[in-house]
N, C-alpha and C. Protein backbone atom coordinates (compact mmCIF):
# COMPACT_ATOMS: atom_id res chain seq x y z
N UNK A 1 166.92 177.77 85.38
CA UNK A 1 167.13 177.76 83.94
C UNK A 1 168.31 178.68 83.62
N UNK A 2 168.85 178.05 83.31
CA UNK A 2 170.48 178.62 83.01
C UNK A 2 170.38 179.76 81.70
N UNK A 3 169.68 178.73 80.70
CA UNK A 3 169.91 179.19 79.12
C UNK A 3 168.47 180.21 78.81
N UNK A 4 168.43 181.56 79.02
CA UNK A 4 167.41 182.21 78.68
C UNK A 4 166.93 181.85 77.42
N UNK A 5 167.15 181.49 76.63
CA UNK A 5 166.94 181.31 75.09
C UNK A 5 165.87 180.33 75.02
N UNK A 6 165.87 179.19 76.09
CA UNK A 6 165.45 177.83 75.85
C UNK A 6 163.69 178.21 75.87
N UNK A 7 163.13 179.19 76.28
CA UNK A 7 161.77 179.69 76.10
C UNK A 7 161.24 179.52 74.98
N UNK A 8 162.08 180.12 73.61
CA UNK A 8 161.73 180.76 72.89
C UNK A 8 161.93 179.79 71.71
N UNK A 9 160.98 179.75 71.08
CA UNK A 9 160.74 178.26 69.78
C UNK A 9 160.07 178.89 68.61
N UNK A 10 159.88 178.50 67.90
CA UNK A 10 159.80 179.20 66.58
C UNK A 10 158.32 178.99 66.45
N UNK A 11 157.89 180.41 65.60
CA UNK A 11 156.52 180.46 65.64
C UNK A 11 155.45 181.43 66.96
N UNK A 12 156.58 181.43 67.94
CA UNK A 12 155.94 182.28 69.12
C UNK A 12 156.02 183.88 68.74
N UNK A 13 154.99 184.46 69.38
CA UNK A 13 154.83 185.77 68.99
C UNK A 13 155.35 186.60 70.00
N UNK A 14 156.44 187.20 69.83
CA UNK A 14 156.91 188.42 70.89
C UNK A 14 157.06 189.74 70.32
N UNK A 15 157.16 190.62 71.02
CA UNK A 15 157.78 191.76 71.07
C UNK A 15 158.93 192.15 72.07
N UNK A 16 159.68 193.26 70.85
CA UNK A 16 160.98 194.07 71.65
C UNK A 16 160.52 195.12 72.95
N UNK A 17 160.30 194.82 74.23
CA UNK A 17 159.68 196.40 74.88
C UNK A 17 160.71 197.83 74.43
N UNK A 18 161.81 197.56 74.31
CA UNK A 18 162.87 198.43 73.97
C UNK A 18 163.28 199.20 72.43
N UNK A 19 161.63 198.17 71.77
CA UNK A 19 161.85 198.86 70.33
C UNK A 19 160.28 198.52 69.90
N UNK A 20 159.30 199.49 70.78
CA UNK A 20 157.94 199.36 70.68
C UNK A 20 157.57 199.60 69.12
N UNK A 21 157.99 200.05 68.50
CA UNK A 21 157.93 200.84 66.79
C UNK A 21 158.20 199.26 65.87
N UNK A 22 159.26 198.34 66.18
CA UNK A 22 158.94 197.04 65.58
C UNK A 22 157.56 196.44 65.30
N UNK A 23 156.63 196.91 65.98
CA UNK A 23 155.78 195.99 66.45
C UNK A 23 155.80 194.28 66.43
N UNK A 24 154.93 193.54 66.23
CA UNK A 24 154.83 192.32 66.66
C UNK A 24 155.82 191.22 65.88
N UNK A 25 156.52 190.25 66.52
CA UNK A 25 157.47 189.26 65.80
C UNK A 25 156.90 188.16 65.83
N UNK A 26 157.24 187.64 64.85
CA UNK A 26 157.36 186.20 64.99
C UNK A 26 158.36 185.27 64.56
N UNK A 27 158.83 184.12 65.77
CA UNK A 27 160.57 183.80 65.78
C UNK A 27 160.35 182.85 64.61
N UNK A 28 161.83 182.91 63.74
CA UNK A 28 161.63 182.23 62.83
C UNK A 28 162.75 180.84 63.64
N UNK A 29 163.35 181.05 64.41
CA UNK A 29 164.76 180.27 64.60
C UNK A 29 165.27 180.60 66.02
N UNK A 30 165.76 179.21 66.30
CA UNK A 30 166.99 179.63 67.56
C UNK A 30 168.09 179.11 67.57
N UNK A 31 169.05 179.53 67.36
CA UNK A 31 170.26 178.84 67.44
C UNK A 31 170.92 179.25 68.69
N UNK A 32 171.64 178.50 69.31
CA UNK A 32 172.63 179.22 70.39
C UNK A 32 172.36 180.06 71.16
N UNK A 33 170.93 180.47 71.01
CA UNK A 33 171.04 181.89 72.15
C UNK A 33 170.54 183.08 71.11
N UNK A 34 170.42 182.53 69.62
CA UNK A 34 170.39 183.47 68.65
C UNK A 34 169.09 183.64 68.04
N UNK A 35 167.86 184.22 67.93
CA UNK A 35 167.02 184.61 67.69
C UNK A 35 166.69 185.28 66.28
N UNK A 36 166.31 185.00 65.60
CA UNK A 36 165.69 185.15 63.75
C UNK A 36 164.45 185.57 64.43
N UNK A 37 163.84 186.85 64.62
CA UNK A 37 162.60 187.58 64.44
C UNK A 37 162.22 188.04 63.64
N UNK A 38 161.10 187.87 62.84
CA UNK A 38 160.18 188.75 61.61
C UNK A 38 159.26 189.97 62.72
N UNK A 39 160.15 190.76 62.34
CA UNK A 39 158.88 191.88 63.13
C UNK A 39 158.08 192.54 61.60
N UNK A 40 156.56 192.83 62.27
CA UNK A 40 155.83 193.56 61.44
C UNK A 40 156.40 194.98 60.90
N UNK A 41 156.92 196.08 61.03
CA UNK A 41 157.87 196.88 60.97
C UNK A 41 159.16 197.03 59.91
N UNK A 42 159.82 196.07 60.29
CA UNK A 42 161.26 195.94 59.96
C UNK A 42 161.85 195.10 59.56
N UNK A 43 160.62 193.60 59.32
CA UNK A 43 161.39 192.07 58.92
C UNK A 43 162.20 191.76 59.97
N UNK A 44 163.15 191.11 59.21
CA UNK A 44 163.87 189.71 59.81
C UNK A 44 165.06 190.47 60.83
N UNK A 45 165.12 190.05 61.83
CA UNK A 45 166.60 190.68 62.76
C UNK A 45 166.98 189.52 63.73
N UNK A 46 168.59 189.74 63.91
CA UNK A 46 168.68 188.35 64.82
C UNK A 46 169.06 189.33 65.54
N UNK A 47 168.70 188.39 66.90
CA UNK A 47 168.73 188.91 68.38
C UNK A 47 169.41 187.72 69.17
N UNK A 48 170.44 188.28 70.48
CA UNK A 48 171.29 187.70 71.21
C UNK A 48 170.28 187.92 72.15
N UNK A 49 169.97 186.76 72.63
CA UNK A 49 168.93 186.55 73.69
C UNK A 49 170.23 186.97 75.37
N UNK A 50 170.98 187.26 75.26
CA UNK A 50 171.74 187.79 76.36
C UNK A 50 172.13 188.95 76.64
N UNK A 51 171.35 189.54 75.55
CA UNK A 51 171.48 191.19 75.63
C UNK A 51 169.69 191.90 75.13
N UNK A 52 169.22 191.07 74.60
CA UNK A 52 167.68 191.25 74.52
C UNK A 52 166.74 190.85 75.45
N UNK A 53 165.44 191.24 76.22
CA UNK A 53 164.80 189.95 76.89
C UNK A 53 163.30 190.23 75.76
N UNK A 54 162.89 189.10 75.35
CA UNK A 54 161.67 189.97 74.82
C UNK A 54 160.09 189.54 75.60
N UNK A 55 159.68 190.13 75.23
CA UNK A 55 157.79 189.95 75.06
C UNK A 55 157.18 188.65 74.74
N UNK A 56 156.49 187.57 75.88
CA UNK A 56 155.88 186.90 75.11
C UNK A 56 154.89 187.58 74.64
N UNK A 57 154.23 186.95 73.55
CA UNK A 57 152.54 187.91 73.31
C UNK A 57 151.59 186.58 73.05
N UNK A 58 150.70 186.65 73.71
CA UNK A 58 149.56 185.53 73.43
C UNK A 58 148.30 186.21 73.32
N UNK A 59 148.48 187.15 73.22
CA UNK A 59 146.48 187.66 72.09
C UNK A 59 147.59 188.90 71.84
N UNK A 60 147.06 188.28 69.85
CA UNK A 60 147.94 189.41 69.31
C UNK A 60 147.09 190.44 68.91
């Protein structure tokens, strides 16, 4: 799998390990590699899935 991004679909629940204080997201979007997260914390942030890796979470 070439395109790290291609995991990640909207509605899945991750977390940042690198920004534990966000707590829990949920993706709103992917474009390109580009990531729209709602974290509980901090709202909406886009993330470059080529410089981020995140968290799946499946029991939130």
């Amino acid at each position: 799998m070439d395109d790290p991004s291609a995991i990640y679909e909207p509605g899945m629940l991750v977390r940042n390990p690198a920004e534990p204080d966000w707590g829990l997201g949920q993706i709103q979007s992917n474009i390109g590699g580009k990531l729209t997260v709602n974290f509980e914390e901090i709202g909406k942030v886009v993330l470059n899935t080529s410089r981020v890796e995140l968290e799946l979470v499946f029991d939130s």
